[in-house]
Every structure is written in C-alpha cells, then in structure tokens.
Protein backbone atom coordinates (compact mmCIF):
# COMPACT_ATOMS: atom_id res chain seq x y z
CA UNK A 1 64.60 298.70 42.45
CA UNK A 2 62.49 295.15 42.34
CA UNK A 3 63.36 293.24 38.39
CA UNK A 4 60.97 293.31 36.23
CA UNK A 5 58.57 290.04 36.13
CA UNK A 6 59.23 289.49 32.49
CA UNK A 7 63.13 289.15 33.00
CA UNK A 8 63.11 286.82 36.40
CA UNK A 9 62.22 283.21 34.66
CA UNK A 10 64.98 281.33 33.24
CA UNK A 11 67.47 284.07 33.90
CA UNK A 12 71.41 283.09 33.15
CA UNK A 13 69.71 280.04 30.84
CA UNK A 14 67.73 282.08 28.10
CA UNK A 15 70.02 280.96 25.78
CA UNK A 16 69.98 277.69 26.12
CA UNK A 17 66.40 277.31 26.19
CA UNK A 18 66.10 279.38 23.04
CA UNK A 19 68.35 276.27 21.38
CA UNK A 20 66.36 273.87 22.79
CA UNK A 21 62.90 275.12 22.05
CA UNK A 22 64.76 275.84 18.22
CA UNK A 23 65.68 272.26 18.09
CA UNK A 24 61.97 271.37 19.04
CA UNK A 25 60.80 273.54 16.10
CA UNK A 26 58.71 275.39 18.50
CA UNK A 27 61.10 278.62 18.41
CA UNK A 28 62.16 279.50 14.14
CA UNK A 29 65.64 279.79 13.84
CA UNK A 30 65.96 283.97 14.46
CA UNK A 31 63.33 283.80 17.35
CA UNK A 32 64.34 284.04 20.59
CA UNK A 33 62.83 282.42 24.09
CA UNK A 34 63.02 286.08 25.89
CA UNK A 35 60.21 287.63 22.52
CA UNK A 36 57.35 284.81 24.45
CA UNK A 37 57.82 285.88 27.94
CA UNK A 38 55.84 288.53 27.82
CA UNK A 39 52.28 289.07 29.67
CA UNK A 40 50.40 289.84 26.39
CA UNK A 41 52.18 286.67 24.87
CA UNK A 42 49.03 284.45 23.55
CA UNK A 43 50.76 281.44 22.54
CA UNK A 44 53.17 279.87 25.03
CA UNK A 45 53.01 280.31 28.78
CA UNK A 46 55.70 279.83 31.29
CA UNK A 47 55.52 278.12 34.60
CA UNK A 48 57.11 275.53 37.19
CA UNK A 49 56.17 272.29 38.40
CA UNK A 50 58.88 271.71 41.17
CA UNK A 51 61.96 273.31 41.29
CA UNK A 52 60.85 277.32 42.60
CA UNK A 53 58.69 276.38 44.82
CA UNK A 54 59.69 273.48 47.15
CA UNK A 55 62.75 273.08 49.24
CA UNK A 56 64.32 269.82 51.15
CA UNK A 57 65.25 270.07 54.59
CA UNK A 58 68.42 267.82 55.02
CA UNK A 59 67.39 265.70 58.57
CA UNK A 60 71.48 265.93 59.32
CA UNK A 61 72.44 269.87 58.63
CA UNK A 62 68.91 271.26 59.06
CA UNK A 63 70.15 273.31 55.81
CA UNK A 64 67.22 273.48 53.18
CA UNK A 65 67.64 272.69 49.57
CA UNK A 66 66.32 273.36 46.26
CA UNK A 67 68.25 271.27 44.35
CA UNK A 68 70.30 267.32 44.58
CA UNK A 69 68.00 264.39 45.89
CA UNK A 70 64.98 266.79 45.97
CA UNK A 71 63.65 265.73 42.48
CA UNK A 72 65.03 262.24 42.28
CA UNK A 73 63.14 261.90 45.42
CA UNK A 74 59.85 262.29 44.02
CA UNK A 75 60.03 258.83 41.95
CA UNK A 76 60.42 257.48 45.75
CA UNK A 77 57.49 258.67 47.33
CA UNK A 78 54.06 256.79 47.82
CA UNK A 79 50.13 258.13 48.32
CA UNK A 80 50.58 258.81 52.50
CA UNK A 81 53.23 261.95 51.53
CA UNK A 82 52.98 262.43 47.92
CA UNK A 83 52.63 266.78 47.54
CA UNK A 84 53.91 266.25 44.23
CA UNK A 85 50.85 264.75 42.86
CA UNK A 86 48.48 266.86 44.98
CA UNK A 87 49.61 269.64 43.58
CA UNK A 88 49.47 268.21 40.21
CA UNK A 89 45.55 267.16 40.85
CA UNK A 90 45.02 270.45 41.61
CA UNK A 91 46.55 272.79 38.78
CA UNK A 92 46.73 269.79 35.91
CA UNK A 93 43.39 267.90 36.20
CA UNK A 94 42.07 270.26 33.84
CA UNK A 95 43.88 271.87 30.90
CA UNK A 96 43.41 274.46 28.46
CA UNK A 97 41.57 273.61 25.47
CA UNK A 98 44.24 275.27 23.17
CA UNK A 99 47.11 273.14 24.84
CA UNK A 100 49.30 270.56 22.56
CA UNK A 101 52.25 270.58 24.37
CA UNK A 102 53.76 270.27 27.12
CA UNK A 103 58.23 270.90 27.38
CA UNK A 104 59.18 269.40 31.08
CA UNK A 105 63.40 270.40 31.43
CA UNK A 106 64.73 267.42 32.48
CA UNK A 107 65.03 263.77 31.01
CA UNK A 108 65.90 262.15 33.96
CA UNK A 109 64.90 258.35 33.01
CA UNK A 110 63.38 258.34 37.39
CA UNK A 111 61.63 262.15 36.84
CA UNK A 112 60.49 260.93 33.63
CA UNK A 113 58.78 257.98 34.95
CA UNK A 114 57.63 259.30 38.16
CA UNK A 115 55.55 262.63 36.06
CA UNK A 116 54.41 260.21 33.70
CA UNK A 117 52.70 257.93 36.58
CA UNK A 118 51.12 261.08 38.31
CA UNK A 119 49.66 262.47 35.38
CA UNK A 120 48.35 259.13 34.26
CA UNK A 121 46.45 258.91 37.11
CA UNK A 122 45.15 262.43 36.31
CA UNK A 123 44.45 261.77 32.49
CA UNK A 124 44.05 257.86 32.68
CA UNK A 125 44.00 257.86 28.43
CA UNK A 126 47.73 258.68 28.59
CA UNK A 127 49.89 256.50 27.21
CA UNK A 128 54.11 256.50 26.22
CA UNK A 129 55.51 257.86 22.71
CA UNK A 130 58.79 257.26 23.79
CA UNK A 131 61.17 257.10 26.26
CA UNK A 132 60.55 260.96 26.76
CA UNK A 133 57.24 261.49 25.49
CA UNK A 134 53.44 260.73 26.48
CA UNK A 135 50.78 261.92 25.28
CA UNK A 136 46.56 261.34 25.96
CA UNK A 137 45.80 261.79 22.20
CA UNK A 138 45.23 265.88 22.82
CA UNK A 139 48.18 267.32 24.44
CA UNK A 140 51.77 265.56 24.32
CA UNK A 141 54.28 265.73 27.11
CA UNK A 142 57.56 266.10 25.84
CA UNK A 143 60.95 266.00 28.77
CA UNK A 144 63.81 267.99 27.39
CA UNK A 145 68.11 268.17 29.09
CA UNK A 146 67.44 270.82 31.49
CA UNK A 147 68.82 274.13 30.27
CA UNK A 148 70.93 275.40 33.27
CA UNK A 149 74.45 276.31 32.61
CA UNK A 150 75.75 274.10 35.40
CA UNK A 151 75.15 270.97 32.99
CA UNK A 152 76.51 272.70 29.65
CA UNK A 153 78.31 269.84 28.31
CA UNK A 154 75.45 267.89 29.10
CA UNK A 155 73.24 270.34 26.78
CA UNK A 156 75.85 270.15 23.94
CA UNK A 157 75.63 266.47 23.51
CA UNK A 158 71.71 266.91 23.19
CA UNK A 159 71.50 269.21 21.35
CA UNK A 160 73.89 267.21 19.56
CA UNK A 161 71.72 264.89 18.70
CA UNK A 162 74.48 262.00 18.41
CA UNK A 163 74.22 258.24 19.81
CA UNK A 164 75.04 258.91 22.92
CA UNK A 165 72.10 258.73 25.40
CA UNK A 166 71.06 262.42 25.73
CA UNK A 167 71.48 262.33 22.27
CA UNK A 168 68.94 259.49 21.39
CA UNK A 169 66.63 261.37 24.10
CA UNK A 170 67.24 264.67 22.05
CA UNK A 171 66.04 262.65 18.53
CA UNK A 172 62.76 261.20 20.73
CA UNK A 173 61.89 264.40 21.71
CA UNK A 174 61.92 265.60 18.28
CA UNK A 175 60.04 263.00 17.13
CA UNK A 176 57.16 263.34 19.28
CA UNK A 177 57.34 267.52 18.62
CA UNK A 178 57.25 267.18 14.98
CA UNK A 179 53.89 264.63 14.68
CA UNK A 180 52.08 267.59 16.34
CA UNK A 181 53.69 270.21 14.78
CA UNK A 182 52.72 268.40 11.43
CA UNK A 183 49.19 267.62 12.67
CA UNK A 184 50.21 263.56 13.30
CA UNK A 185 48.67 261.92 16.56
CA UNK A 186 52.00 260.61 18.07
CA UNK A 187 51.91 256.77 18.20
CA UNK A 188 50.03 256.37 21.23
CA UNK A 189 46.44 255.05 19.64
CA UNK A 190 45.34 251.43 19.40
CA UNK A 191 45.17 249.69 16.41
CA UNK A 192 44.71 246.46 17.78
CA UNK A 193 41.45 247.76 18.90
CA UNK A 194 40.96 249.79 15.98
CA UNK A 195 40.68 253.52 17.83
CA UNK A 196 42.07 256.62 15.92
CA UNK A 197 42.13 259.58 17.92
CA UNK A 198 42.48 263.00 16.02
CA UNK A 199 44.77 266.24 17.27
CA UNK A 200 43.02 269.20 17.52
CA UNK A 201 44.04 271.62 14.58
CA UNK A 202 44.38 274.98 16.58
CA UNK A 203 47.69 277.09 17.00
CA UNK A 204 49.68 275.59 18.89
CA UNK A 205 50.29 276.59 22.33
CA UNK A 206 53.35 275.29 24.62
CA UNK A 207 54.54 275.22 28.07
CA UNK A 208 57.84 275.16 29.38
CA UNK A 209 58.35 274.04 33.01
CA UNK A 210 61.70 274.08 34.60
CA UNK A 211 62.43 271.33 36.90
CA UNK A 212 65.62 270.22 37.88
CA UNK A 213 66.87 266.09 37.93
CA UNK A 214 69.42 265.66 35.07
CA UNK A 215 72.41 264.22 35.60
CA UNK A 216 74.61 262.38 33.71
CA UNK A 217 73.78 259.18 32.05
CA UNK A 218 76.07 256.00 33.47
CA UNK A 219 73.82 253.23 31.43
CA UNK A 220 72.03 252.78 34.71
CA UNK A 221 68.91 250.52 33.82
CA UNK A 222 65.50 251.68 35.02
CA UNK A 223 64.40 249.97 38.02
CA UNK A 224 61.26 248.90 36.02
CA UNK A 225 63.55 246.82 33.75
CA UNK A 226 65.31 244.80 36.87
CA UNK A 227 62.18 243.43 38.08
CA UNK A 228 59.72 241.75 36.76
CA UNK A 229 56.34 239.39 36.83
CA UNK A 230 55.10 236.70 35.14
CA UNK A 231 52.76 236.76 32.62
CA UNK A 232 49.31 236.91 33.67
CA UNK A 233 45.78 235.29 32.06
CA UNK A 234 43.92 237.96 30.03
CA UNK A 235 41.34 236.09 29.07
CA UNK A 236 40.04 237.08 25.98
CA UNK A 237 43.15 239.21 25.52
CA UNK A 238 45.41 238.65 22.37
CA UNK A 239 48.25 236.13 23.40
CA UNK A 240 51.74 237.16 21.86
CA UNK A 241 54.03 233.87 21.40
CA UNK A 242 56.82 233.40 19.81
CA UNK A 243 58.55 229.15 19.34
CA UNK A 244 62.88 229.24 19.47
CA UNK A 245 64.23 226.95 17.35
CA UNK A 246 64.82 224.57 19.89
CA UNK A 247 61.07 224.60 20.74
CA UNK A 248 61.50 227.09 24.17
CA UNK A 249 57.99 229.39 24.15
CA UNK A 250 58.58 232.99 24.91
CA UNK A 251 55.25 234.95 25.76
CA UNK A 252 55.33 238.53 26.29
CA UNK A 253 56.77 239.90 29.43
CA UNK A 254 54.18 241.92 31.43
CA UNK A 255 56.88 244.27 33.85
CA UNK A 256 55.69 245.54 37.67
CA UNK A 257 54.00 248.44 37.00
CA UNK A 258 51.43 246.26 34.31
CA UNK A 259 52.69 247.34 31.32
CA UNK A 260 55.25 245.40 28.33
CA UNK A 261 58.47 247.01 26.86
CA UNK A 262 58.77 247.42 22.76
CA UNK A 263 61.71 248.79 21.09
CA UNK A 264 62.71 250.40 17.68
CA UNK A 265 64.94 248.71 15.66
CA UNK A 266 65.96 251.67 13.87
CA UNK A 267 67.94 252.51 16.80
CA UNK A 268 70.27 249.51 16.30
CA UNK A 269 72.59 248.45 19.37
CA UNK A 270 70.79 251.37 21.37
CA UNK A 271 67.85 249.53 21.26
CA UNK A 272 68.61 247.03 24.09
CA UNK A 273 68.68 249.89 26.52
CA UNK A 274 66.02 250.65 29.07
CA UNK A 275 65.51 254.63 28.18
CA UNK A 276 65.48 254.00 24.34
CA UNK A 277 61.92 251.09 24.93
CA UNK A 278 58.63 252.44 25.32
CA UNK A 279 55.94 251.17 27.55
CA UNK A 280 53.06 250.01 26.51
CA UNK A 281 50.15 247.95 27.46
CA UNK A 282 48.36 244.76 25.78
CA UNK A 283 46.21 246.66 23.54
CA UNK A 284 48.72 248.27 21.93
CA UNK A 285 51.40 245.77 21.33
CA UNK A 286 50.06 244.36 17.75
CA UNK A 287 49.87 247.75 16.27
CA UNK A 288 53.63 248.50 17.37
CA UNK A 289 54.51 244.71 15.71
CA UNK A 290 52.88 246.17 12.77
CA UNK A 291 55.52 248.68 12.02
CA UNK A 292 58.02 246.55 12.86
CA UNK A 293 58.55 247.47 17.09
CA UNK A 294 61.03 244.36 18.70
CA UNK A 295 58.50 243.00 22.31
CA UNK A 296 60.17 242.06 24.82
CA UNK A 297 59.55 238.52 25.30
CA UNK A 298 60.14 235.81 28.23
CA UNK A 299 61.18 231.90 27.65
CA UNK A 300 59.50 229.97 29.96
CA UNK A 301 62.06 227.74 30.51
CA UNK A 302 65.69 229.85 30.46
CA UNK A 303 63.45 233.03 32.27
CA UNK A 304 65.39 234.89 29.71
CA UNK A 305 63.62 238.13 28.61
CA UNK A 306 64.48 239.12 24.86
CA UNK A 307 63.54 241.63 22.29
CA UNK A 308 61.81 239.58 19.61
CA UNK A 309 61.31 240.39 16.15
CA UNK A 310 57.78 240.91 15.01
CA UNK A 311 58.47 238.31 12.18
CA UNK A 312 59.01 235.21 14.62
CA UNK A 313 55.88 236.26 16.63
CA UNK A 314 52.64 235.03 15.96
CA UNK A 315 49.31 236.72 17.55
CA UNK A 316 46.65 234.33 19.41
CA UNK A 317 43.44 235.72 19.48
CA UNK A 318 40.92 234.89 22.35
C-alpha cells in the first residue's frame, strides 16, 4: 500500500522541524509541524529546492548521490552549467503575493552565499539582514541548521542559541523572523538615500525547503573575506574615511563580489568573524554607522583591513 502524500515530507525529522519552526515563532509552542502539512493547509506550503530532486554522479564509482559535495558544489558552479539557478528562474522569478517568508534548512556559510547570489539576480532589490537572512523589502529569506537527525548535536547547539557559531546563526535567524512577525521591515532599506520600504500586513505565509549542506563549523572564513580589491572611485558616492592616530587613512574596503562588510558590536569577540558581518553595499553603509554597525575599513599604507567604529569615521559627501 503506497504512504500517504501528507506523511512522506520530512519524515524521521518532524520533530525537529517542529522545534525549529517554534524557535522561529512561526509554530506556537503546542503546535506541531505535521497539523500544516496538509493539502487544505492555507498558510504555509512545503517544498524543496535541491536535495529530492537532483543526484551527483561520482566520475570515480559511477555511484550517484544525493547528499556530501552535491550542495557545497553549487557555490562552485558558474553561468555555462549552473541548473541550480535555472531552475530557480523558473519556479522563483515570481512569488506569491501573500509570501513573507521564506525557511531554507541549512546555514551553510557557502549554501548561504551561493542562494543568496542566485536569487539576487532574480529579485535584484535583495539585499543581506544578516549572516543568514536577506530579504527584498517583501518577503525575507531566512537559512535555518538543517533538521535531519544525522546532525542532532548540531541542532541542539542551535537551538541552543549559545555563542557558539550555530548558535549566533540561531539568534540571526530569530532576529530577522521576529521584524516580520512584528510588522518591522528587516534592516535592509537605505537611509543614506532616504528609501523606507513597508511589509505588507497580510497573514503570514511561510515556506520550508529542505536542502542539505550543514556541517560543522571549524571557524573556516568565507572565501569572500580572504580576498579582496581595492577601493574603487564612486564619484559622487559618499566617501567613508577614517585618520589612525598616527595619521594612516583607512577607506572602506569594497570585497570581490562589490559589496563592504559591517558588523554588530553587540556580538562582542564574535564580531570579528566572517558569518557573524553582513554585506552590504555603498548606499547602505551610513545608515548601518547610524546605529552603531563597526565597517570594515582598509589602511592604505599597512593594507590592514579593520572593523572601525562608527565614532572615528567621518562621511565625505560628493
């Protein structure tokens, strides 16, 4: 006798997922994950991005895979052989009106980066609430410790919530959950530039989409943070500079992929590392300095990139 649809997605992970979406605050505290999937369920919807549906051939056993280098992989690949985002363009360009968020499983700092890139290029207004979060001002994207039981100590220390890194990644997430559960744009607008952008105020609908890519965290540095360019003319751009006491000038540092790293200082030593910084770009960086973000900052004479303090920078206007 075939399952029944309702009781094939997630299955062996249920709970889990029901103490994840609880420490969202999308699931109250006696609700439970298998009560939404249901056909006749009008508020959250169910569905996969990568993990049931594509498998990796290994070139050396011939044995396919759904699972080890098969997501990690996808920060890796370019426009000639990218599926990923071709499947993306076709089932994400366009979004229910009724959508506000979006639960990815898995925080992966590479997966992270990678769906944030793709569905940039899809909604170009997107922009990073933190080191898990983006959001285009309507719907926020929100990546989540994946939920499988394979990785249960890894769940336990987000859901945690402690210092450690899936634990700072469990508070972000939170974060960026509660401004739309409260009605709050997430900090993604410009105030540099003066633009407010409002959240729609309709129930709130989510989807959860299982993908695999967690592993443990080793304080590995994202690849974005070990390279780097110089800063570039911008015309009539604001020009962030900041004079050391021993009269080096630091100017902020403009990373490959075009955009500038801020941190919060709230999250004390933590804040030095690469999945705890948001990424920004140039319009954006005096409204962060206005409640007190750190910018990364380069000396053009050590080369040495620093988080600088909004206090000791001072804003040159074109």
């Amino acid at each position: 006798m075939a399952t029944p649809h309702d009781e094939i997605p997630y299955a062996g992970f249920r709970p889990n997922l029901t103490a994840i979406l609880r420490k969202l605050g999308l699931l109250g505290s006696e609700e439970h994950v298998e009560e939404r999937i249901r056909g006749s369920e009008p508020d959250f919807a169910f569905g996969s991005l990568i993990r049931c549906s594509v498998a990796h051939v290994d070139p050396a056993t011939g044995v396919a895979s759904k699972s080890g280098d098969i997501i990690n992989g996808l920060a890796r690949r370019n426009a000639s052989n990218d599926w990923a985002l071709n499947c993306m363009r076709q089932f994400m360009a366009e979004l229910p009106s009724r959508l506000e968020v979006v639960v990815l499983l898995s925080n992966d700092n590479d997966y992270v980066e990678a769906c944030f890139r793709r569905l940039r290029s899809l909604h170009p207004s997107m922009k990073r609430v933190n080191s898990v979060a983006y959001s285009d001002g309507r719907v926020t994207w929100v990546h989540t410790v994946h939920g499988s039981s394979l990785a249960q100590s890894h769940i336990n220390v987000w859901l945690d919530g402690g210092n450690s890194a899936q634990g700072l990644k469990q508070r972000a997430a939170v974060e960026a959950i509660s401004h739309v559960l409260t009605r709050e744009l997430p900090a993604v607008q410009s105030e540099a530039a003066g633009a407010t952008v409002e959240l729609q105020t309709v129930p709130a609908a989510s989807v959860c989409i299982p993908c695999t890519g967690d592993r443990a965290e080793n304080g590995r540095a994202s690849a974005l943070d070990q390279t780097s360019s110089s800063e570039p003319a911008h015309g009539s751009a604001p020009r962030f500079e900041r004079l050391s006491r021993d009269g080096e000038l630091f100017l902020a540092h403009r990373y490959d992929d075009g955009l500038y790293r801020m941190a919060n200082p709230a999250l004390g030593p933590n804040k030095h590392h690469a999945a705890n910084q948001i990424s920004v770009d140039m319009g954006e960086i005096a409204g962060y300095l206005k409640r007190g973000y750190l910018l990364r900052m380069r000396g053009e004479r050590s080369n040495q990139v620093n988080l600088i303090s909004p206090s000791e920078i001072r804003i040159i206007r074109g």
